[in-house]
Protein backbone atom coordinates (compact mmCIF):
# COMPACT_ATOMS: atom_id res chain seq x y z
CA UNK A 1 -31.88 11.19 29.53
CA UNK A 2 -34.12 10.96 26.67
CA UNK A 3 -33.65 15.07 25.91
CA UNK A 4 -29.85 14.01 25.93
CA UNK A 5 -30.60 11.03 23.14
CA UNK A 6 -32.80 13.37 21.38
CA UNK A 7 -30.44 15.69 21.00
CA UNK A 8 -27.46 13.41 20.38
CA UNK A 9 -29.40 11.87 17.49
CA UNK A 10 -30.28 15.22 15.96
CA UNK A 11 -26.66 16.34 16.06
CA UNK A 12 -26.08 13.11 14.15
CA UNK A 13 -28.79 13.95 11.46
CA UNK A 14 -27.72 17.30 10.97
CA UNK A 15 -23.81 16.16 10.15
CA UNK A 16 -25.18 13.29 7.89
CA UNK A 17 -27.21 15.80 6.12
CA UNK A 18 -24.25 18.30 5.48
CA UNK A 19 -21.95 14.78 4.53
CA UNK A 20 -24.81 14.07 2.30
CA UNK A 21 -25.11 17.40 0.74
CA UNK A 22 -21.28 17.87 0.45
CA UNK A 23 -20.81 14.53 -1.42
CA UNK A 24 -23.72 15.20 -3.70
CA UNK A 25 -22.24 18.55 -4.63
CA UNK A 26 -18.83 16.62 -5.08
CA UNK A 27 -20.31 13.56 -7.99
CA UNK A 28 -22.31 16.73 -9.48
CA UNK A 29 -18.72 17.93 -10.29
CA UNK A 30 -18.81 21.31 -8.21
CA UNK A 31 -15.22 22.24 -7.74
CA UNK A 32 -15.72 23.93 -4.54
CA UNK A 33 -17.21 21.30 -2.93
CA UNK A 34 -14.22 19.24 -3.64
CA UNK A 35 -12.25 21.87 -2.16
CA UNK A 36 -14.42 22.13 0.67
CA UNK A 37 -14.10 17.70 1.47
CA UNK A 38 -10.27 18.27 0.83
CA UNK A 39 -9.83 21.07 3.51
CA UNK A 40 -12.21 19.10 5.58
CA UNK A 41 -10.59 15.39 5.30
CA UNK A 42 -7.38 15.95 4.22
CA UNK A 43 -6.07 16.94 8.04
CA UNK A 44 -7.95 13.78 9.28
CA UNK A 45 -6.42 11.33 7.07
CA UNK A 46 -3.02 12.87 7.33
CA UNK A 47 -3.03 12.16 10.76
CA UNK A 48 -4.44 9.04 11.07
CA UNK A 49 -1.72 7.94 8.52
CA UNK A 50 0.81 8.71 11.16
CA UNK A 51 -0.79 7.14 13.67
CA UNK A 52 -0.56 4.11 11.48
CA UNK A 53 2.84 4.38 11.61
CA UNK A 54 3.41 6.22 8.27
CA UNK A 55 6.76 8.28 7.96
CA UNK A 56 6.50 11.79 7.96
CA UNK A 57 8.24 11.60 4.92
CA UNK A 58 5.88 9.61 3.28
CA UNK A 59 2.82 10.80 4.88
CA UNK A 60 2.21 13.76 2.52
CA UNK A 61 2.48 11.01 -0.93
CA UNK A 62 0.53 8.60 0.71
CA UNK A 63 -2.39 11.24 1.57
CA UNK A 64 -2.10 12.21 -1.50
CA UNK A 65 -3.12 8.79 -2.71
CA UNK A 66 -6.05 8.41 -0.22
CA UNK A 67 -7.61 11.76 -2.14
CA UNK A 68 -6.96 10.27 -5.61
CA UNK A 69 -8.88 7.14 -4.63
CA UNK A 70 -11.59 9.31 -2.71
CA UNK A 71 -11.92 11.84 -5.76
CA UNK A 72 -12.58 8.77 -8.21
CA UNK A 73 -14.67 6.23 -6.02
CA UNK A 74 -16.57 8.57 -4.08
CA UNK A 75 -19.79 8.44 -6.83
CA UNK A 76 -19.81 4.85 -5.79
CA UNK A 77 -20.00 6.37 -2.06
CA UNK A 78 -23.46 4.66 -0.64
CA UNK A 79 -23.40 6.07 2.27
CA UNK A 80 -23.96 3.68 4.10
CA UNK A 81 -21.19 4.51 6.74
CA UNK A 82 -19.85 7.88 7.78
CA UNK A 83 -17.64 9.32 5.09
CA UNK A 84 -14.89 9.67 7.89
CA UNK A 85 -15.89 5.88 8.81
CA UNK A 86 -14.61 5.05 4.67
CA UNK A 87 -12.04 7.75 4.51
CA UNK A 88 -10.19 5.25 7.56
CA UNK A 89 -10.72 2.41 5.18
CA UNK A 90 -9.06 3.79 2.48
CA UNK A 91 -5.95 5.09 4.78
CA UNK A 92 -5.43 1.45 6.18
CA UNK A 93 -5.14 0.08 2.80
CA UNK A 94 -2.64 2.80 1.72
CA UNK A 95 -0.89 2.45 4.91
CA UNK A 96 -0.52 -1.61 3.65
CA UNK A 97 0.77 -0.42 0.17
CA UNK A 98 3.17 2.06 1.92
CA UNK A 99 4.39 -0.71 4.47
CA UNK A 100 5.25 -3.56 1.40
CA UNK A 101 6.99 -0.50 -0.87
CA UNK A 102 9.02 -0.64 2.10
CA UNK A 103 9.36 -3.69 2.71
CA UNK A 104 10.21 -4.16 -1.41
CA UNK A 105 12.70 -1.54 -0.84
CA UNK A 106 14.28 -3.39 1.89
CA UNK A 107 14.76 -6.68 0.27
CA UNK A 108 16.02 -4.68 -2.72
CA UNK A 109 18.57 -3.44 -0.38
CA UNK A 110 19.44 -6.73 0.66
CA UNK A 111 19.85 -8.17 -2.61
CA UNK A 112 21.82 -5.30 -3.99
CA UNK A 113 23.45 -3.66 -1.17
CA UNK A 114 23.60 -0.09 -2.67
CA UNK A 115 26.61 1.59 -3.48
CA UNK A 116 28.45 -1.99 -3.99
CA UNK A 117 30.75 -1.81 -7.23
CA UNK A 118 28.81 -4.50 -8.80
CA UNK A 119 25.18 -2.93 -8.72
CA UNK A 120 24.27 -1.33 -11.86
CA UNK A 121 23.54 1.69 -13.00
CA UNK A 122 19.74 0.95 -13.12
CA UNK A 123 20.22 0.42 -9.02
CA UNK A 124 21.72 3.95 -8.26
CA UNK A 125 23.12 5.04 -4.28
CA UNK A 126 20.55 7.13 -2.90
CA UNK A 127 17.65 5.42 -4.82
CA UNK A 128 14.50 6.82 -2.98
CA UNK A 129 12.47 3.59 -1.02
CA UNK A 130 9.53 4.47 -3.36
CA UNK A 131 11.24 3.71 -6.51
CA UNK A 132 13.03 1.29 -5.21
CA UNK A 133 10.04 -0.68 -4.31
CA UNK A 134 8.64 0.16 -8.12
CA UNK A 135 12.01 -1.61 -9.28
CA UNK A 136 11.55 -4.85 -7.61
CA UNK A 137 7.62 -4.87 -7.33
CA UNK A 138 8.32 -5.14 -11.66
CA UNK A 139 11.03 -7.65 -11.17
CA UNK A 140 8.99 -9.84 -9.12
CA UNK A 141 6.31 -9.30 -11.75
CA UNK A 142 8.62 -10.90 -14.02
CA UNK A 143 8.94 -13.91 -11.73
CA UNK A 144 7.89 -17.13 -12.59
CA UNK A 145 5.02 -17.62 -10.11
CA UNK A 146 6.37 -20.35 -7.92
CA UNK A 147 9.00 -18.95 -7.15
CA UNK A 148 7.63 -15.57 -6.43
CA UNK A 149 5.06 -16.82 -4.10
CA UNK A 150 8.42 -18.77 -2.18
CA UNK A 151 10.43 -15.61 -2.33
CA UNK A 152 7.64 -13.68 -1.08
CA UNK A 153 6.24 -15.27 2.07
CA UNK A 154 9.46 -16.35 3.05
CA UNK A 155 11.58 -12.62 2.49
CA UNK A 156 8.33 -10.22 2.78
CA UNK A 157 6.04 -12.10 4.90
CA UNK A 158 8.54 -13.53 7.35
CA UNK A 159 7.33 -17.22 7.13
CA UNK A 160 9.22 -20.31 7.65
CA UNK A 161 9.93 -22.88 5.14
CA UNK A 162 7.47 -25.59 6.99
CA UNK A 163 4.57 -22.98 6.83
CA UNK A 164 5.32 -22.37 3.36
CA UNK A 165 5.97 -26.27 2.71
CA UNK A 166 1.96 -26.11 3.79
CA UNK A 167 0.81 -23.53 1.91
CA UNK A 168 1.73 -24.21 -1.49
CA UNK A 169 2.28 -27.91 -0.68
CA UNK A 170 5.49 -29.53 -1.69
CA UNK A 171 8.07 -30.67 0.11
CA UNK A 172 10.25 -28.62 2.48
CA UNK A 173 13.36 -29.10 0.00
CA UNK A 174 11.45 -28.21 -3.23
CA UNK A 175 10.65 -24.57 -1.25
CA UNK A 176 14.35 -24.49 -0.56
CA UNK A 177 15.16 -24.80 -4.05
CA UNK A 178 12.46 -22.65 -5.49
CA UNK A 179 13.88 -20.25 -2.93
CA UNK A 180 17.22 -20.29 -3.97
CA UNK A 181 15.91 -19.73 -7.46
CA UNK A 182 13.66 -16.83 -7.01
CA UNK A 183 16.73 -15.02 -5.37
CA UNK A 184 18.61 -15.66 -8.31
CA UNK A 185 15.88 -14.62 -10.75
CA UNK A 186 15.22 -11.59 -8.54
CA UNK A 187 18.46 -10.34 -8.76
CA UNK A 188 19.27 -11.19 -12.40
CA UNK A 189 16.31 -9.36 -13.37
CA UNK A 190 16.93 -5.92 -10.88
CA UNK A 191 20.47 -6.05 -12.77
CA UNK A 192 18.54 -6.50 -16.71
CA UNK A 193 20.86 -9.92 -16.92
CA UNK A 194 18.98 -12.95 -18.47
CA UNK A 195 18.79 -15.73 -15.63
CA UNK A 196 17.91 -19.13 -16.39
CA UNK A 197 15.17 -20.86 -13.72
CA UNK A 198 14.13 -24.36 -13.06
């Protein structure tokens, strides 16, 4: 039993060690070491994206991501957790990011059904989800902030006008209002028309 934990423990050392080492060679700058955590990490996060219910699709852009935020935070890397142990972290926030383009690109759809003959030619059939999302993520930029925080928990986040009558405090008929405004602002601005708000 004790051999076993021994042993176990040593293991453990030995792949910390090599981590260590290969992340050290990485913030030093050595290009084959980033070549070496790529080949290493890349298959890992790839599938663990999937599992997280990322399109195949999208899998390879959103990996892709992962890696750019690795290659530029990993000097801040402490160590303080297995590298695999942050490489998960950085995968579930992508996978979040991934899952509101999509959501974006959904409500964009339902505000502009593509293909209609009034959508314009800034909203073009066949508009990929990504830049889709991109479109409205800047129109809701744009938005005047009480009405984006309406339009947002009730058409992204699924909430109900009495939970959103609590979180931003007014009265159930003011978030119906500010609703019915933010759609209109939403739209005006994913068509470049000028839309007067209250």
């Amino acid at each position: 039993m004790e051999i076993g934990i021994g042993i176990d423990a040593g293991m453990g050392s030995a792949v910390e060690d090599v981590q260590e080492d290969l992340v050290a060679r990485c913030v030093a700058g050595e290009r084959d070491a980033w070549r070496d955590l790529h080949r290493s990490y890349y298959p890992v996060a790839a599938a663990f994206l999937r599992k997280l219910g990322i399109r195949e699709a999208e899998a390879e852009d959103a990996c892709q991501e992962v890696f750019l935020q690795v290659f530029r935070y990993l000097p801040r890397f402490e160590g303080r957790s297995d590298l695999k142990t942050w490489l998960y972290r950085l995968c579930v926030t992508q996978a979040g990011r991934v899952r509101r383009r999509a959501q974006l690109a959904a409500a964009l759809h339902w505000l502009l059904p593509l293909g209609g003959p009034q959508i314009p030619p800034s909203v073009e059939p066949g508009i990929s989800e990504v830049e889709a999302g991109r479109r409205i993520q800047a129109a809701l930029d744009g938005m005047k902030p009480a009405h984006r925080v309406v339009l947002v928990l009730y058409e992204l986040e699924g909430l109900s006008g009495d939970e959103i009558r609590r979180i931003v405090g007014c009265p159930v008929a003011t978030v119906w209002r500010r609703l019915h405004y933010a759609r209109r602002e939403l739209t005006a601005s994913l068509r470049g028309l000028p839309e007067e708000t209250k």
